[in-house]
C-alpha atoms as a PDB file:
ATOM      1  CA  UNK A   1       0.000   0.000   0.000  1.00  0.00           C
ATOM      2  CA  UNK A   2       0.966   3.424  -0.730  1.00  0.00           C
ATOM      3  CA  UNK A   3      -0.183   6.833   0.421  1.00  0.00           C
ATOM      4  CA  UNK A   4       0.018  10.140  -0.967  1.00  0.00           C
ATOM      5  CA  UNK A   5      -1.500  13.548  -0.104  1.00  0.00           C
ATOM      6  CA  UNK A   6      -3.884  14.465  -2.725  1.00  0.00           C
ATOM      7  CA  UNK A   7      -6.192  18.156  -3.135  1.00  0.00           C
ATOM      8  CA  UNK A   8      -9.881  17.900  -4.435  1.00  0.00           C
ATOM      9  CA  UNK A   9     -10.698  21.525  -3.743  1.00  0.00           C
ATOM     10  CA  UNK A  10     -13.186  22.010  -6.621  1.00  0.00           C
ATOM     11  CA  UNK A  11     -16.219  20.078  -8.009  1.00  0.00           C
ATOM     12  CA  UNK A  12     -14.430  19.218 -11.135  1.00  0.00           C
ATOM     13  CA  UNK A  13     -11.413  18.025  -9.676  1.00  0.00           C
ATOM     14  CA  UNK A  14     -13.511  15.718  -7.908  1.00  0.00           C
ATOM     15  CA  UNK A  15     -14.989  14.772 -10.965  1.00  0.00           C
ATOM     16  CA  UNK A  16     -11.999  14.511 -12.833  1.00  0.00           C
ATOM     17  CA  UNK A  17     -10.075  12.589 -10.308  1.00  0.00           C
ATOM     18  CA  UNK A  18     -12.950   9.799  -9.933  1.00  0.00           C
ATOM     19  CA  UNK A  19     -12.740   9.047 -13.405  1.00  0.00           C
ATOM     20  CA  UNK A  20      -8.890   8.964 -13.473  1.00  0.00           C
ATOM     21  CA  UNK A  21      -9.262   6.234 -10.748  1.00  0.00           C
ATOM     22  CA  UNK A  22     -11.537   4.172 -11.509  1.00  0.00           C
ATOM     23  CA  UNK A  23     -10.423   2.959 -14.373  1.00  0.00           C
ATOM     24  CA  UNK A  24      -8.188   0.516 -11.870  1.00  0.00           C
ATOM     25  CA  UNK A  25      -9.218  -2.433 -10.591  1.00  0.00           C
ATOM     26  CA  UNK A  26      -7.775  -2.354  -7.072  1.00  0.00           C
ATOM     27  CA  UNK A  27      -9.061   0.194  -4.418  1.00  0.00           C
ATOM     28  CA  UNK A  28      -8.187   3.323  -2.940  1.00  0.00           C
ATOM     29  CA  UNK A  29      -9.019   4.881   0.392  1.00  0.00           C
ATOM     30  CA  UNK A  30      -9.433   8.626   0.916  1.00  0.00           C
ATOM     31  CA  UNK A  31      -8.271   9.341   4.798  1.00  0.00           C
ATOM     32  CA  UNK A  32      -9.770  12.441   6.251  1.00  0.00           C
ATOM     33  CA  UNK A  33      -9.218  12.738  10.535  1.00  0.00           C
ATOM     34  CA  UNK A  34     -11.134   9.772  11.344  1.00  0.00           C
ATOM     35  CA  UNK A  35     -13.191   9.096   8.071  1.00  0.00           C
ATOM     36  CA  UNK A  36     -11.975   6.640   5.414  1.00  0.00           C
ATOM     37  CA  UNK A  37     -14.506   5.966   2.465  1.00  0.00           C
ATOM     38  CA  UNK A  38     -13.953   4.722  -1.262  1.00  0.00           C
ATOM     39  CA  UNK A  39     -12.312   7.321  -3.028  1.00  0.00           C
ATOM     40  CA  UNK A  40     -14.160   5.870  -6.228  1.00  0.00           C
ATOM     41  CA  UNK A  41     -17.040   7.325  -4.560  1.00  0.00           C
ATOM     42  CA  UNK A  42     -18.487  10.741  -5.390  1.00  0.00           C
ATOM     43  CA  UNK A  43     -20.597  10.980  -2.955  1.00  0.00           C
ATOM     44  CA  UNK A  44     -18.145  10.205  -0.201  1.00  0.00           C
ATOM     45  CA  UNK A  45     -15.614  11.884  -1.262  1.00  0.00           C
ATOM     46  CA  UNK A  46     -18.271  15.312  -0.830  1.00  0.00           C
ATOM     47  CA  UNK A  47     -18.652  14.087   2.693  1.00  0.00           C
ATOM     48  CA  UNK A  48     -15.046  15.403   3.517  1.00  0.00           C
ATOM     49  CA  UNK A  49     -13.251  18.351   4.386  1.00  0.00           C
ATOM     50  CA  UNK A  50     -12.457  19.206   0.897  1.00  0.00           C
ATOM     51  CA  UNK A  51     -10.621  22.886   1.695  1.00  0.00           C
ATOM     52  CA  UNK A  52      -7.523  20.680   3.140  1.00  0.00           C
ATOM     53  CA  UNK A  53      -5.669  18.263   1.596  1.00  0.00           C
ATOM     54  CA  UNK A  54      -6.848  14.663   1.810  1.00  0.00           C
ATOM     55  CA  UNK A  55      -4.460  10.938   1.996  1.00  0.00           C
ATOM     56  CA  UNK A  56      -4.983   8.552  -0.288  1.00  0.00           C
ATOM     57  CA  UNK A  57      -4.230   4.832   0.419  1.00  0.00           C
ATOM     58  CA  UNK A  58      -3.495   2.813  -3.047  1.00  0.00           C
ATOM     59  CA  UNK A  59      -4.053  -0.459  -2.107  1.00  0.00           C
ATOM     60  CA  UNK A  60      -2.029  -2.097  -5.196  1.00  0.00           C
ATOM     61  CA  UNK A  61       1.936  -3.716  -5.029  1.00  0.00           C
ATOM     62  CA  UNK A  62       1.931  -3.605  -8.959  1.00  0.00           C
ATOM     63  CA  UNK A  63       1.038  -0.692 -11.889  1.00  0.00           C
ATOM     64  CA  UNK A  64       2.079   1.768  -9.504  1.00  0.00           C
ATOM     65  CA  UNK A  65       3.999   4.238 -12.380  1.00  0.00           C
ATOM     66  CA  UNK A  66       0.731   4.204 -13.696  1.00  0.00           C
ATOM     67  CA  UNK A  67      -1.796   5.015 -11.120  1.00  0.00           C
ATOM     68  CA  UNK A  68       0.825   8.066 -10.122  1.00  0.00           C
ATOM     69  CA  UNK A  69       0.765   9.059 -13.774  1.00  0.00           C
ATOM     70  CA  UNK A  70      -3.083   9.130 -13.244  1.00  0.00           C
ATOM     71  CA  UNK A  71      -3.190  10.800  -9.697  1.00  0.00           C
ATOM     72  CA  UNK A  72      -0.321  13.676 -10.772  1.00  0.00           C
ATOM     73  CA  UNK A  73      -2.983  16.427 -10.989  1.00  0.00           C
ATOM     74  CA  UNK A  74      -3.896  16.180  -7.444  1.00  0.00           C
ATOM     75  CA  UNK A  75      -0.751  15.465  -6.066  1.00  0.00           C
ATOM     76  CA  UNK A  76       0.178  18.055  -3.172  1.00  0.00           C
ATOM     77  CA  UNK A  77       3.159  19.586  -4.041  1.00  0.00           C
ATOM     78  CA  UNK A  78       5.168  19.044  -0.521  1.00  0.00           C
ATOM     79  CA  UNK A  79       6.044  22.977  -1.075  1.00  0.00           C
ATOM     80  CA  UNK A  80       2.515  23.318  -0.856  1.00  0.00           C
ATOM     81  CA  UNK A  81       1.564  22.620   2.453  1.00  0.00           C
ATOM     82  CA  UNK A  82       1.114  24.613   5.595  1.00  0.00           C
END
């Protein structure tokens, strides 16, 4: 398993970033405080704190060059935060 810090902070994004995912079979956890729900799901993902950025567990050992390739969008740039 993997996990990156991702940022959905618009409607599209989420949009956007649902589609990018689900096009792979494994699954992926969004990790908000104490929440964790499908991040292929729209509707839970809108249940978050979307104004802050967000982990996301990839639960896959293999195809990982091409899920990042996918997820590179919403990456949080490490210079980002604060």
């Amino acid at each position: 398993m993997k996990t990156v810090q991702i940022s959905l902070n618009s409607i599209d994004k989420v949009k956007k970033f649902v589609n990018a995912i689900s096009t792979f079979d494994f699954d992926f956890d969004l990790v908000s405080g104490r929440y964790v729900i499908d991040a292929k799901s729209i509707m839970g993902i809108f249940s978050l704190d979307l104004s802050k950025p967000i982990d996301l567990n990839i639960h896959s050992e293999t195809d990982e060059e091409s899920v990042m390739e996918a997820i590179k969008p919403y990456l949080v740039d490490a210079s980002e935060e604060g």
